[in-house]
C-alpha atoms as a PDB file:
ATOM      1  CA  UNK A   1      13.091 -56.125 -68.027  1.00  0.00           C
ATOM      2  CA  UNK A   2      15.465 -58.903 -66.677  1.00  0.00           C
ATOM      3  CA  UNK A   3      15.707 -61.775 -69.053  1.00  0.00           C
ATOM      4  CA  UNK A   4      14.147 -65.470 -68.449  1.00  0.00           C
ATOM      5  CA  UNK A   5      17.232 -67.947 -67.800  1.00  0.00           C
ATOM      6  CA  UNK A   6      15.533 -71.428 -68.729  1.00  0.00           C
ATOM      7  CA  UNK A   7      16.441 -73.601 -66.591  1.00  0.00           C
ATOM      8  CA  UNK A   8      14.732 -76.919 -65.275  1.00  0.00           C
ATOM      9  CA  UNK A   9      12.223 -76.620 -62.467  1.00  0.00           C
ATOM     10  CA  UNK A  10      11.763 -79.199 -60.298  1.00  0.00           C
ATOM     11  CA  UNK A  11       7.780 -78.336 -59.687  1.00  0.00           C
ATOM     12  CA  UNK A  12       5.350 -78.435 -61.894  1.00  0.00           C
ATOM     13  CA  UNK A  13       3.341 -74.939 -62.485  1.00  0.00           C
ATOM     14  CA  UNK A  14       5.667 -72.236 -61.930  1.00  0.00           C
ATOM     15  CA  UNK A  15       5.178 -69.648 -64.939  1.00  0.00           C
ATOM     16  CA  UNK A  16       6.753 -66.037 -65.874  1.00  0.00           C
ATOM     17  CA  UNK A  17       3.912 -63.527 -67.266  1.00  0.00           C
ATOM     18  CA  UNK A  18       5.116 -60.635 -68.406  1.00  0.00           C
ATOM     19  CA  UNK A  19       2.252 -57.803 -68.903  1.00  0.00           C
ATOM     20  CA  UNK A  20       1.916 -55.411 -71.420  1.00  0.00           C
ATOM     21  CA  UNK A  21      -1.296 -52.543 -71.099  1.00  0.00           C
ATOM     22  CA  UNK A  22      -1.862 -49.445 -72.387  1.00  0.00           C
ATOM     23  CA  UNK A  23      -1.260 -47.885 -68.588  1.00  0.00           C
ATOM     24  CA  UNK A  24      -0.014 -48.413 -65.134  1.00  0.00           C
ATOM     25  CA  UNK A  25      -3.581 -48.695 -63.874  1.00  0.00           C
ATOM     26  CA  UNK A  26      -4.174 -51.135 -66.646  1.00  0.00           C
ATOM     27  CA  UNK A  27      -1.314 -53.214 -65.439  1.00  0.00           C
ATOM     28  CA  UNK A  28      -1.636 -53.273 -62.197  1.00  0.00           C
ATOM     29  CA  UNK A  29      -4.996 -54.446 -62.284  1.00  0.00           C
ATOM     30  CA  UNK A  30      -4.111 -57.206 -63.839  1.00  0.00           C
ATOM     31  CA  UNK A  31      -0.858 -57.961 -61.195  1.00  0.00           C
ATOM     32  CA  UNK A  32      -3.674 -57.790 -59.020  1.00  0.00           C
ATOM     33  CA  UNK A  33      -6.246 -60.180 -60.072  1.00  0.00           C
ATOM     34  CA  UNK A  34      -3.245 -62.815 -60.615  1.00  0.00           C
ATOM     35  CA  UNK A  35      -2.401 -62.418 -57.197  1.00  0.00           C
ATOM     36  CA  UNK A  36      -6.342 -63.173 -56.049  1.00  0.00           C
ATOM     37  CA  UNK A  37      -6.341 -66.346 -58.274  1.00  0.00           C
ATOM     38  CA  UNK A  38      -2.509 -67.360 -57.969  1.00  0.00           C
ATOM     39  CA  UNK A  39       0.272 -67.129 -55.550  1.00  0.00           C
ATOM     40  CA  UNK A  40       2.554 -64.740 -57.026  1.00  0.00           C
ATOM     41  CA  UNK A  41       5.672 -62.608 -56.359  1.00  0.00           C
ATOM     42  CA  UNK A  42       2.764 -59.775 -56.064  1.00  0.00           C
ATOM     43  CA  UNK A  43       2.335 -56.703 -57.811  1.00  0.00           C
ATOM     44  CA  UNK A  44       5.688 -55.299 -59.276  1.00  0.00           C
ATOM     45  CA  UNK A  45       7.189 -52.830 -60.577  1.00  0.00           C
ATOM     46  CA  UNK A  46       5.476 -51.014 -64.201  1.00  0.00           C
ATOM     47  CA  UNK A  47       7.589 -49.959 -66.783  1.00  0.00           C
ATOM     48  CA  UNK A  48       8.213 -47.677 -69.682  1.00  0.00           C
ATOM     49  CA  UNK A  49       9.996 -48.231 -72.674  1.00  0.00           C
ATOM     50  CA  UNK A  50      10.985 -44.959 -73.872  1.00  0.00           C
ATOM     51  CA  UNK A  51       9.098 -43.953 -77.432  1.00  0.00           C
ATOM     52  CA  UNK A  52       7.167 -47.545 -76.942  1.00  0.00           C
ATOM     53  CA  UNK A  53       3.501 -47.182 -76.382  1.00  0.00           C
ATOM     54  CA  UNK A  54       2.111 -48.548 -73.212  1.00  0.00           C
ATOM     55  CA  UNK A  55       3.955 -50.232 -70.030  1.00  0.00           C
ATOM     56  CA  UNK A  56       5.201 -53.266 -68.891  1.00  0.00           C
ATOM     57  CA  UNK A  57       5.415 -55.065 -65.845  1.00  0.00           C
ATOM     58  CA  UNK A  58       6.374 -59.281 -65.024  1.00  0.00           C
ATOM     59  CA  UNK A  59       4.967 -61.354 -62.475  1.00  0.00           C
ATOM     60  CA  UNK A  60       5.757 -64.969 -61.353  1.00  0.00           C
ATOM     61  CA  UNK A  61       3.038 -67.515 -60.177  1.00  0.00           C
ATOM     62  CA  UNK A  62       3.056 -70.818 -59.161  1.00  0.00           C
ATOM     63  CA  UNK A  63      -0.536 -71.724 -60.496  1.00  0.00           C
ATOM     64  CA  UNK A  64      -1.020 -75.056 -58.822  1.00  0.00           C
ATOM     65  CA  UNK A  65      -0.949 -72.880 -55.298  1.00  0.00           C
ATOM     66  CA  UNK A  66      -3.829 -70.834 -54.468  1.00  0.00           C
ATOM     67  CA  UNK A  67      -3.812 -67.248 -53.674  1.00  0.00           C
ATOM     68  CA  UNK A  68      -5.617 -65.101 -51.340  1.00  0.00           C
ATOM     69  CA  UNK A  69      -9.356 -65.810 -52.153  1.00  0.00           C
ATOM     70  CA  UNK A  70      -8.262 -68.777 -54.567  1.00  0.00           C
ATOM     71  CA  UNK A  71      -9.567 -72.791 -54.333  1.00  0.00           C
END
């Protein structure tokens, strides 16, 4: 997973989530309600950490936008 480089953001409400489940289907569920509620960069990439239990996946939002079916 690619590390967060703080930095300072100009705009208020931008946020990294970064997903952990006990499967892909799990996961991507989530990445997917997000995305309903939120504008996000959309449902990404899962992945597996070998001999880790479950995957992992990060999403971005900007939580002061709305999403597809959002306010």
């Amino acid at each position: 997973m690619k590390p967060i480089v703080e930095q300072h953001i100009a705009e208020p409400g931008l946020v990294v989530l970064d997903i952990t489940g006990a499967d892909e289907d799990t996961v991507r569920a989530v990445m997917a309600a997000l995305e309903e509620r939120w504008a996000t960069s959309g449902i990404g990439p899962v992945r597996r950490d070998p001999g880790e239990p479950g995957v992992q996946a990060r999403i971005y939002a900007g939580v002061l936008r709305p999403g597809r079916d959002g306010p």
